[in-house]
PDB file of N, CA and C in Angstrom:
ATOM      1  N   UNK A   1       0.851  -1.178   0.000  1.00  0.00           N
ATOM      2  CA  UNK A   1       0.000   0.000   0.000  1.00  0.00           C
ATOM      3  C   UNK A   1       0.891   1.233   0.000  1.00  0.00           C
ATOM      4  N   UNK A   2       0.857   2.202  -1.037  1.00  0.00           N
ATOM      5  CA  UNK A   2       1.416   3.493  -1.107  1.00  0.00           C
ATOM      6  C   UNK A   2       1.042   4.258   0.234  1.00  0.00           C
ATOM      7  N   UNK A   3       2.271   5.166   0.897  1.00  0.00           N
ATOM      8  CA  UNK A   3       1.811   6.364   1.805  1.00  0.00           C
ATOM      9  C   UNK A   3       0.703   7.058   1.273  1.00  0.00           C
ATOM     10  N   UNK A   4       0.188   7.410   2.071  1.00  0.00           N
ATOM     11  CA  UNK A   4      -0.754   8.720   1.236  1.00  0.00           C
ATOM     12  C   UNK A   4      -0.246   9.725   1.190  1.00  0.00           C
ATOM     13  N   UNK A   5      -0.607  10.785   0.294  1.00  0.00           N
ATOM     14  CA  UNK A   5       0.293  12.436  -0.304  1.00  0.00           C
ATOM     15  C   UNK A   5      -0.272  12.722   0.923  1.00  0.00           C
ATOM     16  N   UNK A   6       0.898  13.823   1.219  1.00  0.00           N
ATOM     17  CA  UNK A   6       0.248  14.860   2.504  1.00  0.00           C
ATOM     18  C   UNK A   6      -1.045  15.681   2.501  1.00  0.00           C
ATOM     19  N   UNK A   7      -1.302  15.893   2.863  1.00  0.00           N
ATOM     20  CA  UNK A   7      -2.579  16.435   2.871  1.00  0.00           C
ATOM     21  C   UNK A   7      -2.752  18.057   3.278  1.00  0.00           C
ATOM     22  N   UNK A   8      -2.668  19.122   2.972  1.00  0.00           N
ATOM     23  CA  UNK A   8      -2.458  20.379   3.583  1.00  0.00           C
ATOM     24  C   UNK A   8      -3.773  21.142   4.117  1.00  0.00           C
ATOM     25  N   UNK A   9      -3.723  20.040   5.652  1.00  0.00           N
ATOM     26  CA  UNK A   9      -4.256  20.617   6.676  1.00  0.00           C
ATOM     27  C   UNK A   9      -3.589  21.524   7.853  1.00  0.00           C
ATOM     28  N   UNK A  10      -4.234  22.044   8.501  1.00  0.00           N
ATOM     29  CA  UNK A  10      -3.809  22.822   9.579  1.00  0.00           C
ATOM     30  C   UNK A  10      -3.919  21.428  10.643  1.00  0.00           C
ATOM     31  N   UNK A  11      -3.300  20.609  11.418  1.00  0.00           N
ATOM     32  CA  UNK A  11      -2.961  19.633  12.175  1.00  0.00           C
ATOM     33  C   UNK A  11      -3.324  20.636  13.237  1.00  0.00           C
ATOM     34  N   UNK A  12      -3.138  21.682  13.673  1.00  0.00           N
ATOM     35  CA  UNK A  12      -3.503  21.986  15.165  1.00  0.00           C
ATOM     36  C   UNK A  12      -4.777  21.847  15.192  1.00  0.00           C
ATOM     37  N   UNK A  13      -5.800  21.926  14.150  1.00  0.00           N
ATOM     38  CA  UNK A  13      -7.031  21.626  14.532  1.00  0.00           C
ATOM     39  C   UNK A  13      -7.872  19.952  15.044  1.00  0.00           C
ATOM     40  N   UNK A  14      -6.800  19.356  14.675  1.00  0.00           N
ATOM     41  CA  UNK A  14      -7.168  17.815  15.161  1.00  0.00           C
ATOM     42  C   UNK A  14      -7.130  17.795  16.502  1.00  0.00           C
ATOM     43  N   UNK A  15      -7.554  16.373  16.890  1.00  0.00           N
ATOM     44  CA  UNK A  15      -8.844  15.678  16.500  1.00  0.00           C
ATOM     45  C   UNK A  15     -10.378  16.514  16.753  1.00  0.00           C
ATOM     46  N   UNK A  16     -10.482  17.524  16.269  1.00  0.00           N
ATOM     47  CA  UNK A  16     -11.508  18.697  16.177  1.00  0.00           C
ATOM     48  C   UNK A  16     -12.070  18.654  14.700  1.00  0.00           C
ATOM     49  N   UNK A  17     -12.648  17.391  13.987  1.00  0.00           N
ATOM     50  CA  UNK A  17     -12.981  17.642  13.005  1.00  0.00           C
ATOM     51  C   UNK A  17     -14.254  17.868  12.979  1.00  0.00           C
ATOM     52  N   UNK A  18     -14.408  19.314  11.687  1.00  0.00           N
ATOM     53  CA  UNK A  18     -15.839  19.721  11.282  1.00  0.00           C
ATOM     54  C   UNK A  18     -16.632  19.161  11.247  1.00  0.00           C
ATOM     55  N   UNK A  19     -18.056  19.146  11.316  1.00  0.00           N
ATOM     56  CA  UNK A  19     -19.029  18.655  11.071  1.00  0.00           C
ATOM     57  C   UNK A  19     -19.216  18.400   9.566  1.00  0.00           C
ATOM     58  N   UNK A  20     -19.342  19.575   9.001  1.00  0.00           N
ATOM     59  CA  UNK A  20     -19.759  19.438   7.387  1.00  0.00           C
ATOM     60  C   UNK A  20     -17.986  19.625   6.684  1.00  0.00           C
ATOM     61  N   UNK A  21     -17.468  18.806   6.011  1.00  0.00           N
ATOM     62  CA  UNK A  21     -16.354  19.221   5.205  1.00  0.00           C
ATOM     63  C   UNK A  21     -15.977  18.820   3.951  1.00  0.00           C
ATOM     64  N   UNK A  22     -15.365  19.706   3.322  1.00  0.00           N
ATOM     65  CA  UNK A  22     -14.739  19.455   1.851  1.00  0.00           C
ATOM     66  C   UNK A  22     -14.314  18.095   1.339  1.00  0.00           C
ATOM     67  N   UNK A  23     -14.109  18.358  -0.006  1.00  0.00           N
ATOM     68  CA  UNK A  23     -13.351  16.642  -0.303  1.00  0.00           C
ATOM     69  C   UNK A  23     -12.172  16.459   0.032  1.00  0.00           C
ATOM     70  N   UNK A  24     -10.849  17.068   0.313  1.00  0.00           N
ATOM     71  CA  UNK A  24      -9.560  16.828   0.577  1.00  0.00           C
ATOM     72  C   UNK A  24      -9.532  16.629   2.287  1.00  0.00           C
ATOM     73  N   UNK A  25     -10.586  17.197   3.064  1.00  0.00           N
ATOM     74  CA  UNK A  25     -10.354  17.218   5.006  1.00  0.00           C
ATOM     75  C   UNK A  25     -11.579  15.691   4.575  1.00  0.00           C
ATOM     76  N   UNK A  26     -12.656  15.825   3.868  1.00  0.00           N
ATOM     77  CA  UNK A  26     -13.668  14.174   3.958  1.00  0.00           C
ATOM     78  C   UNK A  26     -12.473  13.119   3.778  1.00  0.00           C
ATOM     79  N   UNK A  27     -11.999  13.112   2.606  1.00  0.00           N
ATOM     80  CA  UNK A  27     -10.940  11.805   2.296  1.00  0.00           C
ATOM     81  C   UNK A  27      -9.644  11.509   3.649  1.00  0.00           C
ATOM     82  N   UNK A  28      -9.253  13.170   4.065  1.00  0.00           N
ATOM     83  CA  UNK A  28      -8.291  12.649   5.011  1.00  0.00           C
ATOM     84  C   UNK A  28      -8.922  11.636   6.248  1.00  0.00           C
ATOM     85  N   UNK A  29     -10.155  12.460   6.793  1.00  0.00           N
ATOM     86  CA  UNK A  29     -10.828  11.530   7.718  1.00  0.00           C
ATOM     87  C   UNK A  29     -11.057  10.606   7.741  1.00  0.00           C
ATOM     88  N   UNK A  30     -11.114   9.998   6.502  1.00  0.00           N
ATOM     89  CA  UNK A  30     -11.717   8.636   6.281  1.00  0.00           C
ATOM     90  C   UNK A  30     -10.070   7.578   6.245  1.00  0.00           C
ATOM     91  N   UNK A  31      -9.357   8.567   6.031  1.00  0.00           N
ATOM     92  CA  UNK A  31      -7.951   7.988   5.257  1.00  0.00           C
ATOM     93  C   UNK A  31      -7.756   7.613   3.991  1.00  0.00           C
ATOM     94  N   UNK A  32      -8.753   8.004   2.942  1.00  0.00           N
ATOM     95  CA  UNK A  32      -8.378   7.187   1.597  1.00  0.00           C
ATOM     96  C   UNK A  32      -8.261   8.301   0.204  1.00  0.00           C
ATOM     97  N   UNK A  33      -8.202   8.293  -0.745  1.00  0.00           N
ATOM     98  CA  UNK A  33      -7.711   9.479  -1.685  1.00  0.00           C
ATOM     99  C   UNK A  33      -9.437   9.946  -2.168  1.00  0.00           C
ATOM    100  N   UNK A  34      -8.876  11.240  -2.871  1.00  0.00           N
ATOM    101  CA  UNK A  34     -10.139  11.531  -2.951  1.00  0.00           C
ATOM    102  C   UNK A  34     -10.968  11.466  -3.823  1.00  0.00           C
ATOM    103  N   UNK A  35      -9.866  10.270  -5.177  1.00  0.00           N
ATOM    104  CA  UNK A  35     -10.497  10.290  -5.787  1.00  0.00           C
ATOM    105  C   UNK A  35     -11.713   8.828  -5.316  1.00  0.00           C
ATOM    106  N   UNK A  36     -10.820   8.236  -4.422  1.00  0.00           N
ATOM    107  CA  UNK A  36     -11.737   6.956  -3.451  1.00  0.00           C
ATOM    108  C   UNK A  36     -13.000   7.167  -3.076  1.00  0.00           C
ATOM    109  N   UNK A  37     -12.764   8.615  -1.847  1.00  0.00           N
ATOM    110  CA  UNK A  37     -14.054   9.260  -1.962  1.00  0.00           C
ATOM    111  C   UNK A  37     -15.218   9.230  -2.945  1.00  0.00           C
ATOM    112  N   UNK A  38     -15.275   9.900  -4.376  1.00  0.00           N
ATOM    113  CA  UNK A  38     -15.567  10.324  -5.119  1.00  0.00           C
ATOM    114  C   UNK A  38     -16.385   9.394  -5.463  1.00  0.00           C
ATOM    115  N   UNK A  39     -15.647   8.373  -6.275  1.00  0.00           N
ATOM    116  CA  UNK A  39     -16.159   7.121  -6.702  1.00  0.00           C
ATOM    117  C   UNK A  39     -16.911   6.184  -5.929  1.00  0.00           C
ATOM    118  N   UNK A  40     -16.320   5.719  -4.455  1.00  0.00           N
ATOM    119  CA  UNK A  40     -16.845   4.952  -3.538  1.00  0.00           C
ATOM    120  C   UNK A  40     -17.044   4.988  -2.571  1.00  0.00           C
ATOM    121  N   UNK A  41     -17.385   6.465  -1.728  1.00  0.00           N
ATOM    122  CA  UNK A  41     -17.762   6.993  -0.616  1.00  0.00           C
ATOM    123  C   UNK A  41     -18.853   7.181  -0.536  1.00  0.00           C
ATOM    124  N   UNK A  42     -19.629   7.914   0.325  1.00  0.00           N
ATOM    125  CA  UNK A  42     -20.891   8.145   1.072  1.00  0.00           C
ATOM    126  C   UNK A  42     -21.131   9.735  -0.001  1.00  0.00           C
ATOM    127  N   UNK A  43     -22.570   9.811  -0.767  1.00  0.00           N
ATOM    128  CA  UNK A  43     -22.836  10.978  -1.160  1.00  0.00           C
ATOM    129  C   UNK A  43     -22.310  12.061  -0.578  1.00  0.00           C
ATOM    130  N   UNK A  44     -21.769  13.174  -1.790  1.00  0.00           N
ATOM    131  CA  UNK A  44     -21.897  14.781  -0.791  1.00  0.00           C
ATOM    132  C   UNK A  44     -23.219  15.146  -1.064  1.00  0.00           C
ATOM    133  N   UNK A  45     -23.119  16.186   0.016  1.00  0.00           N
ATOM    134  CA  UNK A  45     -24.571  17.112   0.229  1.00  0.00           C
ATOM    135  C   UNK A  45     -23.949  18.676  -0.441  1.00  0.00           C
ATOM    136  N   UNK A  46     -24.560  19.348  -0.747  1.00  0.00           N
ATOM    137  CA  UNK A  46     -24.156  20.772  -1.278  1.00  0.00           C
ATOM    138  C   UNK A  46     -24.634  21.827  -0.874  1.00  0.00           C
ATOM    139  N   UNK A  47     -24.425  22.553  -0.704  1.00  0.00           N
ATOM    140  CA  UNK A  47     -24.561  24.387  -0.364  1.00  0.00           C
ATOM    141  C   UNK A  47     -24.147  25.323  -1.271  1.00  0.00           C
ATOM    142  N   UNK A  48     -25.302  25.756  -2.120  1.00  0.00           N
ATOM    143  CA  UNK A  48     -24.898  26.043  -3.390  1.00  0.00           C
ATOM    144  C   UNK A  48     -24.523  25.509  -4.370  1.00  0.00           C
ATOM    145  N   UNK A  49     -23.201  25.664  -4.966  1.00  0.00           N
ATOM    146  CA  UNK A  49     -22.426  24.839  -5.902  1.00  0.00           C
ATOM    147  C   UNK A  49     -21.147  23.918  -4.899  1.00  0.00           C
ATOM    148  N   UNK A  50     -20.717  24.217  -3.687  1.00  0.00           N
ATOM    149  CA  UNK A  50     -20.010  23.910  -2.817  1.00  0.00           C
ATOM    150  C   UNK A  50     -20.413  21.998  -2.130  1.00  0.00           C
ATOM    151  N   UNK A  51     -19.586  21.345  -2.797  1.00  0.00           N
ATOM    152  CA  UNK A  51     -19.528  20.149  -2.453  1.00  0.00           C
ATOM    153  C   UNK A  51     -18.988  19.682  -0.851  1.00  0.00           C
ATOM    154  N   UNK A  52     -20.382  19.328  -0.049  1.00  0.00           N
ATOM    155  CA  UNK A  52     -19.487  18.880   1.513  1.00  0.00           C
ATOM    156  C   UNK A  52     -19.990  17.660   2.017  1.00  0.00           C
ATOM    157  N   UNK A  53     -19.512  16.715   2.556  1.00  0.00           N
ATOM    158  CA  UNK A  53     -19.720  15.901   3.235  1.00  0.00           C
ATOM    159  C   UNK A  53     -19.653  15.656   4.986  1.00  0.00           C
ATOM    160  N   UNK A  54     -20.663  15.321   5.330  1.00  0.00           N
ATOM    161  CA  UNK A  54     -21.238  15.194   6.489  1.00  0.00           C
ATOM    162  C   UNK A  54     -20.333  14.242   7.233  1.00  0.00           C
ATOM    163  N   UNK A  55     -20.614  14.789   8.267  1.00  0.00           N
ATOM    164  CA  UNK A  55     -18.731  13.422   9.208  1.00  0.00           C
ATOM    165  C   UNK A  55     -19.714  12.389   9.733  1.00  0.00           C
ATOM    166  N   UNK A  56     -21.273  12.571   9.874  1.00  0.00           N
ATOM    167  CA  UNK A  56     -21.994  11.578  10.354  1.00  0.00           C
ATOM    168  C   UNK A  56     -22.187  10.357   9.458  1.00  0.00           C
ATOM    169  N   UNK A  57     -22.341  11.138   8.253  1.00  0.00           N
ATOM    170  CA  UNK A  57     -22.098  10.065   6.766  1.00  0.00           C
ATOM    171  C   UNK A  57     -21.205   9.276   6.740  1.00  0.00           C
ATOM    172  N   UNK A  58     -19.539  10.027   6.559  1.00  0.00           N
ATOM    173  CA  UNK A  58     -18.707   9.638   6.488  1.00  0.00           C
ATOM    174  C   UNK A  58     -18.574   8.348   7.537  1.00  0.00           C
ATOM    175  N   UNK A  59     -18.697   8.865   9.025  1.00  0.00           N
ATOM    176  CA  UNK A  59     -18.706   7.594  10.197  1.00  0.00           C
ATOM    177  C   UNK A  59     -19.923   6.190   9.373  1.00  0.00           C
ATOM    178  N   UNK A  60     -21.094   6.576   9.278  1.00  0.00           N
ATOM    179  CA  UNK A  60     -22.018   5.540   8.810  1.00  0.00           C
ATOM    180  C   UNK A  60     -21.050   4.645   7.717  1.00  0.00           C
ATOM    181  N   UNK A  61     -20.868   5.140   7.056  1.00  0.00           N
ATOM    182  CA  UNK A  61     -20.256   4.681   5.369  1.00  0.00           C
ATOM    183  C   UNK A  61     -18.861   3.137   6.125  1.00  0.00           C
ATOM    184  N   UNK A  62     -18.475   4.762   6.599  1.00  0.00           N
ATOM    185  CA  UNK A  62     -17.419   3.757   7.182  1.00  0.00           C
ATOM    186  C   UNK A  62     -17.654   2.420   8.356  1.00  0.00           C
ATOM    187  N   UNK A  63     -18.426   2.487   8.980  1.00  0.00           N
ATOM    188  CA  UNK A  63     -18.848   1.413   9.835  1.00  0.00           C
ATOM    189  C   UNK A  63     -19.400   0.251   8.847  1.00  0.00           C
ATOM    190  N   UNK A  64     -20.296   1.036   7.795  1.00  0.00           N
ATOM    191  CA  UNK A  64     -20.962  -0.407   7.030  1.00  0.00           C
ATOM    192  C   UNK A  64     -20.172  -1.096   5.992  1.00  0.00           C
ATOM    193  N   UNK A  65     -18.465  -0.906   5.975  1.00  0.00           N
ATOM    194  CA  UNK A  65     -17.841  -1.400   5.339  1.00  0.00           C
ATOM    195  C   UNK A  65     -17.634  -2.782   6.061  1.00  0.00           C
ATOM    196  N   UNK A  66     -17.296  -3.695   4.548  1.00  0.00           N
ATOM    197  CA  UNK A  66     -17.178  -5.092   4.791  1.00  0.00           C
ATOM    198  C   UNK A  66     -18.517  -5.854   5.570  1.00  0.00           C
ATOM    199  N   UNK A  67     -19.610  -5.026   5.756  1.00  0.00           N
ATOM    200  CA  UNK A  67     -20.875  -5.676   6.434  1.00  0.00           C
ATOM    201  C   UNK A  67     -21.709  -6.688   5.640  1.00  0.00           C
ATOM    202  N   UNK A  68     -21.487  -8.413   6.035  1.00  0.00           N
ATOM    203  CA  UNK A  68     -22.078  -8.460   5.268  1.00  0.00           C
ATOM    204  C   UNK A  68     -22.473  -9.950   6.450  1.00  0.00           C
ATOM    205  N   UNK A  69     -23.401 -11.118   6.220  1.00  0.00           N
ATOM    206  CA  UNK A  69     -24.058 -12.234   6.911  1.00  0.00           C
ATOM    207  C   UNK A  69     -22.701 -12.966   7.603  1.00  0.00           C
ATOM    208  N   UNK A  70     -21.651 -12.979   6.940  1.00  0.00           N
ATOM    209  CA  UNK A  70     -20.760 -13.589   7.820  1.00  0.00           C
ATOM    210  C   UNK A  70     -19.774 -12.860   8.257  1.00  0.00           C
ATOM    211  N   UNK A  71     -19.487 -11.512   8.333  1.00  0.00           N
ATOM    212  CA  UNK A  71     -18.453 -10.677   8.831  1.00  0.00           C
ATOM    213  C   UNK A  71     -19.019  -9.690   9.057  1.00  0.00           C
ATOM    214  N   UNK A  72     -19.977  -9.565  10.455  1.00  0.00           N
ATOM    215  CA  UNK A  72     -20.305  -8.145  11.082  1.00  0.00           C
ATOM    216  C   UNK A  72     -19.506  -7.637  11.412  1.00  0.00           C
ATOM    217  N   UNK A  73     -19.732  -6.416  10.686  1.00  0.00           N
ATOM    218  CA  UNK A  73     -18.721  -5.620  11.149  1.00  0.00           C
ATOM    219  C   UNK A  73     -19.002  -4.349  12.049  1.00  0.00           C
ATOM    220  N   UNK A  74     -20.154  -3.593  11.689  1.00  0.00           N
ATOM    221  CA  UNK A  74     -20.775  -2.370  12.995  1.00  0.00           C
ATOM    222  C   UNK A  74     -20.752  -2.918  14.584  1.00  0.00           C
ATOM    223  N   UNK A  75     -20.005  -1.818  14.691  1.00  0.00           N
ATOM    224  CA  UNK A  75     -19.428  -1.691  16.381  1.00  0.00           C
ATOM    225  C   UNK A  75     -20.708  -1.138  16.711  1.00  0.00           C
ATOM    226  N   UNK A  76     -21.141  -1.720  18.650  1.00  0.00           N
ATOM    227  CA  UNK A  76     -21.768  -1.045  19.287  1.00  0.00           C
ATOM    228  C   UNK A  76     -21.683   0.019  19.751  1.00  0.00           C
ATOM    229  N   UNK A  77     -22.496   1.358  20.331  1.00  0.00           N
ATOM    230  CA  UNK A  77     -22.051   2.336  20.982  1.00  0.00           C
ATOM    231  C   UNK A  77     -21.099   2.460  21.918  1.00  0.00           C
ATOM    232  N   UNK A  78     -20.934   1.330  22.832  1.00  0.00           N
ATOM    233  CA  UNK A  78     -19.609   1.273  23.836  1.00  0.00           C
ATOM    234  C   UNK A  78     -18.325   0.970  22.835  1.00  0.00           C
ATOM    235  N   UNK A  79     -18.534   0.237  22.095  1.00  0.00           N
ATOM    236  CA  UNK A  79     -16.986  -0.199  20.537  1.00  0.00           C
ATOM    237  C   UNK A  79     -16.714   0.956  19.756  1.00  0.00           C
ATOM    238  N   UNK A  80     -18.045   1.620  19.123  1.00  0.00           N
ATOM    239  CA  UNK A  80     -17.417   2.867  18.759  1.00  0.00           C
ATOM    240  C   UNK A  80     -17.069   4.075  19.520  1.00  0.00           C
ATOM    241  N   UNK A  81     -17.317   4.340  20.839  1.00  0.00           N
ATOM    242  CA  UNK A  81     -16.617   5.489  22.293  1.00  0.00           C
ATOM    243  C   UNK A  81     -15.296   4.645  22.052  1.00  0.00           C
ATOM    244  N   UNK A  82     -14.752   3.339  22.673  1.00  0.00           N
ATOM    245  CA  UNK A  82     -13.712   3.235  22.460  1.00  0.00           C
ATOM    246  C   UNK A  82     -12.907   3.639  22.008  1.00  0.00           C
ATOM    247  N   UNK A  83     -13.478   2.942  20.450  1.00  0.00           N
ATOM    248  CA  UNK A  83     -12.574   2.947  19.189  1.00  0.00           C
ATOM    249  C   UNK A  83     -12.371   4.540  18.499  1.00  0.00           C
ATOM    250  N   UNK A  84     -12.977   5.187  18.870  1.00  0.00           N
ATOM    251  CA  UNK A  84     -13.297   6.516  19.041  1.00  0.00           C
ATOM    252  C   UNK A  84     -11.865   7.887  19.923  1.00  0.00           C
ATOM    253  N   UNK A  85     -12.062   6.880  21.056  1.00  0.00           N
ATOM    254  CA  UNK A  85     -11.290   7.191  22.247  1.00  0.00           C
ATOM    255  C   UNK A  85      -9.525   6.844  21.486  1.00  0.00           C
ATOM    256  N   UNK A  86      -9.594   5.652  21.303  1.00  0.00           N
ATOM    257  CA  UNK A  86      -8.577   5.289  20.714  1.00  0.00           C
ATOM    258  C   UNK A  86      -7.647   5.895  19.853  1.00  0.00           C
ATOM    259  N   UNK A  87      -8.941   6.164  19.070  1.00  0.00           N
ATOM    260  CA  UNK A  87      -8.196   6.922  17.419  1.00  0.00           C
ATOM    261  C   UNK A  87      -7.832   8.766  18.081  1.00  0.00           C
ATOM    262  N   UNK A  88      -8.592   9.440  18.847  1.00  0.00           N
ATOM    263  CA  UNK A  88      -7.785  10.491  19.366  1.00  0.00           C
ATOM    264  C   UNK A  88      -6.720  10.362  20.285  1.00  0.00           C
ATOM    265  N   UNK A  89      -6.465   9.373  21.096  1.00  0.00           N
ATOM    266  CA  UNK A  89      -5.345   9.507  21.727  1.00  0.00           C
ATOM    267  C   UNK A  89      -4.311   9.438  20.850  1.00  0.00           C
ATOM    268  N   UNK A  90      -4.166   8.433  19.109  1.00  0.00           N
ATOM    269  CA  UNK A  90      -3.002   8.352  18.830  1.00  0.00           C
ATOM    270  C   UNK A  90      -3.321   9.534  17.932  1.00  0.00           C
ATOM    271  N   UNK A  91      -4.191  10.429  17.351  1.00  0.00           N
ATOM    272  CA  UNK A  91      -4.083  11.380  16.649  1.00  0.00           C
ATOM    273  C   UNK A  91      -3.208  12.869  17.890  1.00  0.00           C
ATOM    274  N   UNK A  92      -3.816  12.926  18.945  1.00  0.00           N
ATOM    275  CA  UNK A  92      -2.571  13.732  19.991  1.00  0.00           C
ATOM    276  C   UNK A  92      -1.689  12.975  20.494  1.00  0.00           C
ATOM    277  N   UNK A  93      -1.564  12.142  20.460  1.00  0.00           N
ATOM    278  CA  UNK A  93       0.323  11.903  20.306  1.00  0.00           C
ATOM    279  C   UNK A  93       1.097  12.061  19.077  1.00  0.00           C
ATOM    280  N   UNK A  94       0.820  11.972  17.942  1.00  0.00           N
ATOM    281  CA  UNK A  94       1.253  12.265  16.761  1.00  0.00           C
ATOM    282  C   UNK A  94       1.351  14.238  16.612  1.00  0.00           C
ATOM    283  N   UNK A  95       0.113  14.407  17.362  1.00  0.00           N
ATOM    284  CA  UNK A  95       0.451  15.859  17.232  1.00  0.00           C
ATOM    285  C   UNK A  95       1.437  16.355  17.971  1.00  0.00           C
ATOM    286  N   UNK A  96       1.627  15.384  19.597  1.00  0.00           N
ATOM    287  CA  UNK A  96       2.463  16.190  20.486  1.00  0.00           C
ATOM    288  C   UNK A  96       4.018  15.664  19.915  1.00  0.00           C
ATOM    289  N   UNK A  97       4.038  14.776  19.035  1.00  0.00           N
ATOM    290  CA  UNK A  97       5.599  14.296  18.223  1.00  0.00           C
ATOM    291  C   UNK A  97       6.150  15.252  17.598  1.00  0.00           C
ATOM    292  N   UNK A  98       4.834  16.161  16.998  1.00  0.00           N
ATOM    293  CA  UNK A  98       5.507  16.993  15.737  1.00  0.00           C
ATOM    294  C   UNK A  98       5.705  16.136  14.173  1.00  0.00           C
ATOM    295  N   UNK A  99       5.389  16.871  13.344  1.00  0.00           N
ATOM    296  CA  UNK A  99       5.882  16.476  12.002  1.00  0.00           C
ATOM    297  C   UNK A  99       6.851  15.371  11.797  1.00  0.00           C
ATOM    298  N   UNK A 100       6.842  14.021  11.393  1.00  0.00           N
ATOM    299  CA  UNK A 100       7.641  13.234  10.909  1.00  0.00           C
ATOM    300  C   UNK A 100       8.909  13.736  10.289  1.00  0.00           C
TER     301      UNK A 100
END
């Protein structure tokens, strides 16, 4: 699997992500490119001509991956607080590292 291209976010704003956001901050959240997004992500919603995607979407989309009769995969509300919990502690330690 290729690194992914950097992404030119402002990192001090993590793990503080928007509610409604663009395609380059949607794809980072999710982790996958945008043209991934595009093709095989969760609809955007629009405001105007302005393409955004919803982080509630994005979470749904992403939970119902790989869901299928023999590999449940949706976490319960206590699995996703966890897993939740989880993914910000290593997103502020990565922040308190500094830049690779």
């Amino acid at each position: 699997m290729n690194a992914p291209a950097a992404i030119p976010l402002d990192r001090s704003a993590l793990p503080d992500w928007p509610r409604l956001m663009r395609e380059t901050m949607a794809a980072a959240y999710l982790g996958i490119s945008k043209s991934m997004l595009r093709d095989h992500g969760p609809a955007s919603k629009h405001i105007g001509r302005c393409a955004v995607w919803d982080r509630r979407d994005l979470d749904r989309w992403a939970d119902a991956l790989g869901t299928n009769e023999t590999d449940p995969q949706p976490l319960d509300h206590a699995q996703r607080e966890a897993e939740s919990e989880s993914v910000a502690d290593r997103v502020r330690r990565r922040l308190a590292n500094g830049p690779n």
